[in-house]
Protein backbone atom coordinates (compact mmCIF):
# COMPACT_ATOMS: atom_id res chain seq x y z
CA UNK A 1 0.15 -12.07 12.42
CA UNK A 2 2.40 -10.57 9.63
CA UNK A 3 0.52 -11.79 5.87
CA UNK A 4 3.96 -12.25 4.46
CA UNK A 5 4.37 -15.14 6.57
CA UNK A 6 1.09 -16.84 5.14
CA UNK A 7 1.87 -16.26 1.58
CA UNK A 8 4.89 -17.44 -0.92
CA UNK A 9 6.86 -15.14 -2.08
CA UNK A 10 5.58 -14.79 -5.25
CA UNK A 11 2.23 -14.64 -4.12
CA UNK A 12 3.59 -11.34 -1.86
CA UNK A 13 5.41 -10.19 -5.06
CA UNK A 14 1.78 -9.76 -7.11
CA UNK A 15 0.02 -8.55 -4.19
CA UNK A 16 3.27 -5.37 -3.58
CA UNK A 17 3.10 -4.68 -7.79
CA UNK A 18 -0.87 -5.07 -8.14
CA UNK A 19 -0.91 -2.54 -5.38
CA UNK A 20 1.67 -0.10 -7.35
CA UNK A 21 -0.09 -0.29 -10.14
CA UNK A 22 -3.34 0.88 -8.62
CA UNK A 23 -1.74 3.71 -6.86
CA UNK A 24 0.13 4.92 -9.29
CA UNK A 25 -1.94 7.05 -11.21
CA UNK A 26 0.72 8.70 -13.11
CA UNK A 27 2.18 5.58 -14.30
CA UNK A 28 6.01 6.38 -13.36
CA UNK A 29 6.28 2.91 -11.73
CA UNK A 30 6.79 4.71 -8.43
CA UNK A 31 3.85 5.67 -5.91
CA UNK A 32 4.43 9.50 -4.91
CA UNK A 33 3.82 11.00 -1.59
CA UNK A 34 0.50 12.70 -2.84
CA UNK A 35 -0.71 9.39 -4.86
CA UNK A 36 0.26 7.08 -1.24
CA UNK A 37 -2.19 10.12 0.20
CA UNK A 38 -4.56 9.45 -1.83
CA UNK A 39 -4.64 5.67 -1.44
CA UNK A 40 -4.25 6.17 2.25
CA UNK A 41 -7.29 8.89 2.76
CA UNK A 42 -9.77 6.81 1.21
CA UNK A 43 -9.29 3.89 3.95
CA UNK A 44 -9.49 4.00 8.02
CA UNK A 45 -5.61 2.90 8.07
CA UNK A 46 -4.51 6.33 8.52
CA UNK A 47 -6.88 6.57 11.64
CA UNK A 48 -4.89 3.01 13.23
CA UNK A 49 -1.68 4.55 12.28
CA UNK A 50 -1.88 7.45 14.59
CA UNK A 51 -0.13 8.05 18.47
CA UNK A 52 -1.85 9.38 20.61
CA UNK A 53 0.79 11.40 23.09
């Protein structure tokens, strides 16, 4: 089940800039490939986003 579907949009629209804000830790208003890195290396995500082949 997709969240967006659950949520209003603006409800989806704090969730998508709270999350900016806490990744980016240079405060550019962009998340970098080494801050989403960071983000996603301290969760298991990374582990369910692999293929095995």
């Amino acid at each position: 089940m997709m969240v967006g579907s659950n949520l209003k949009d603006t409800q989806l629209q704090q969730i998508v800039d709270k999350t900016i804000v806490f990744a980016d830790k240079d405060e550019d208003g962009k998340i970098s490939f080494d801050e989403f890195c960071s983000v996603v290396g301290n969760t298991d995500i990374h582990k369910k986003m692999v293929v095995d082949v």
